[in-house]
C-alpha atoms as a PDB file:
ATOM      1  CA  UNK A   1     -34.297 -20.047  -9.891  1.00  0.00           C
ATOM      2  CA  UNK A   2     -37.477 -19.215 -11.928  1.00  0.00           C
ATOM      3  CA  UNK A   3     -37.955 -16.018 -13.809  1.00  0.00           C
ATOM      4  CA  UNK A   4     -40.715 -14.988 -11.946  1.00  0.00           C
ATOM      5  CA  UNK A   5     -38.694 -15.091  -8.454  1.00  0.00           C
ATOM      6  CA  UNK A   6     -35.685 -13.255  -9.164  1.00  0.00           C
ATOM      7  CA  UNK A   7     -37.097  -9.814  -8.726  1.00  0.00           C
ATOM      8  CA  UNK A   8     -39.905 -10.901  -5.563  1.00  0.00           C
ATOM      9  CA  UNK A   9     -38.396  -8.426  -3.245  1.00  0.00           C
ATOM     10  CA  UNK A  10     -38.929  -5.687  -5.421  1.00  0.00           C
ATOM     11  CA  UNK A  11     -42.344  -5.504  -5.434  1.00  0.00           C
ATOM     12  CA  UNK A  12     -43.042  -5.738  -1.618  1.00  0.00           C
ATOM     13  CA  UNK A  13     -45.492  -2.793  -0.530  1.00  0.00           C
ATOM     14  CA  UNK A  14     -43.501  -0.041   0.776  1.00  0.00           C
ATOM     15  CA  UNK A  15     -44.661   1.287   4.389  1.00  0.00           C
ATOM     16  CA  UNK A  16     -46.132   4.673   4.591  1.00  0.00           C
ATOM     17  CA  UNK A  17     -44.141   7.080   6.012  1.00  0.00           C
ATOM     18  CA  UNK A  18     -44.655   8.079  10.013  1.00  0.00           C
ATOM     19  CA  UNK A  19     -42.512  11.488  10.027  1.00  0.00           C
ATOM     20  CA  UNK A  20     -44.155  14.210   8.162  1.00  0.00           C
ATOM     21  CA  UNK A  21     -42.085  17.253   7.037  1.00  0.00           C
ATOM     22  CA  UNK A  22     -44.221  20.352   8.325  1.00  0.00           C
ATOM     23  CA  UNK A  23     -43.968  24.520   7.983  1.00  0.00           C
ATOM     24  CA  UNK A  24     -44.083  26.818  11.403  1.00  0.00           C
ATOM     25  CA  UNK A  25     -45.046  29.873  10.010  1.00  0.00           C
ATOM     26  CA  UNK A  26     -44.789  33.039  12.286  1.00  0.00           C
ATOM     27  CA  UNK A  27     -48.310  34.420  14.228  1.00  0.00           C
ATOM     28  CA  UNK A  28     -46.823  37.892  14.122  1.00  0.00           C
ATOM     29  CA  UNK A  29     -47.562  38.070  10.620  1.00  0.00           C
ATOM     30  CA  UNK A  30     -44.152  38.297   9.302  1.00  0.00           C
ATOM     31  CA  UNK A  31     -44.012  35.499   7.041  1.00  0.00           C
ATOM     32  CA  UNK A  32     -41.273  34.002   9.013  1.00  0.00           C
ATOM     33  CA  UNK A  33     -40.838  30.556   9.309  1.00  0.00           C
ATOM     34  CA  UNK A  34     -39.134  27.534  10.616  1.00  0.00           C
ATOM     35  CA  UNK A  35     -39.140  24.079   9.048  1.00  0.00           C
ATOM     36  CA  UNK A  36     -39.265  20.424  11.075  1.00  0.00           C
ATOM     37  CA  UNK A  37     -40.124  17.107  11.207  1.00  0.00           C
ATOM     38  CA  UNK A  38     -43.233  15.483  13.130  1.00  0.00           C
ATOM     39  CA  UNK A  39     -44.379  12.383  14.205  1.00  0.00           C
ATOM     40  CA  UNK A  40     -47.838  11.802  12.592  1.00  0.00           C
ATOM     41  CA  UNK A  41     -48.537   9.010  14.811  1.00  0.00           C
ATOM     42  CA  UNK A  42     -47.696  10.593  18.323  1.00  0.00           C
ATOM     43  CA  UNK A  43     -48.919  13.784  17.368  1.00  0.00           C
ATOM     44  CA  UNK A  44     -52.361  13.617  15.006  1.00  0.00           C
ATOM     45  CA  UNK A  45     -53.396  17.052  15.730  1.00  0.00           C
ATOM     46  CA  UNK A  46     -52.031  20.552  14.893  1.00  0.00           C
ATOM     47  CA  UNK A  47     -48.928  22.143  16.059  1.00  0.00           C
ATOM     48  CA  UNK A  48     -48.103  25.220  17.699  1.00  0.00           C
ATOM     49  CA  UNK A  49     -44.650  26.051  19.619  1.00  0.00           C
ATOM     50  CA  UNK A  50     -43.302  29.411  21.156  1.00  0.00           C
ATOM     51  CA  UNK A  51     -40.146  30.608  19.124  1.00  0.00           C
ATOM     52  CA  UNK A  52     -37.975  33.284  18.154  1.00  0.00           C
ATOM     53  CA  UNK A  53     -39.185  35.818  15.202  1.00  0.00           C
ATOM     54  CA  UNK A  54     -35.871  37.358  14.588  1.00  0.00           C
ATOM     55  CA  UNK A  55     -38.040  39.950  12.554  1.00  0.00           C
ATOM     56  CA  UNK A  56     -40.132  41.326  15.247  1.00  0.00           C
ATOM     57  CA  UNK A  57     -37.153  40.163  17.559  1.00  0.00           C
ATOM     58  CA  UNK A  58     -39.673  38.463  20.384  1.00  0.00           C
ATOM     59  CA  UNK A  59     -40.962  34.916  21.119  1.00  0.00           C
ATOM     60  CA  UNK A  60     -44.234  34.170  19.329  1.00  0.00           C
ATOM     61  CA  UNK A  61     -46.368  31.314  18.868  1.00  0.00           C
ATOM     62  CA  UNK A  62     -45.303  29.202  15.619  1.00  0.00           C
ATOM     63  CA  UNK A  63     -48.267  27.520  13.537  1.00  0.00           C
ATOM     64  CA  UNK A  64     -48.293  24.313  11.729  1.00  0.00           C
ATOM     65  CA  UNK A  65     -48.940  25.030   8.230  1.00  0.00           C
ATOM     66  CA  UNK A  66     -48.604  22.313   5.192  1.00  0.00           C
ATOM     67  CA  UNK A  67     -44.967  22.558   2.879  1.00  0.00           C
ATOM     68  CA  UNK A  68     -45.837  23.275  -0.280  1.00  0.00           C
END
């Protein structure tokens, strides 16, 4: 085995990732939020779900908003 071959699996390319951690953050206003996962592939654009604010205590609609 040659020096040079040893370590050839090593330096494959690694595939980019298709799950994207994102940040609901509450419409009300609250600053409540929920954190998930998303498939950047089946779902390109942005997201928005109804949930539960336990602040306000009602459903409201939950915005897609980057993880810092």
């Amino acid at each position: 085995m040659r020096v040079g071959q040893r370590n050839a699996h090593h330096r494959q390319k690694r595939a980019k990732k298709i799950r994207e951690k994102i940040r609901l953050v509450s419409s009300a206003g609250t600053g409540h939020f929920y954190t998930t996962e998303k498939n950047k592939r089946n779902m390109p654009g942005k997201f928005e779900i109804k949930k539960f604010d336990p602040v306000v205590r009602q459903h409201v609609i939950y915005k897609e908003a980057k993880i810092k």
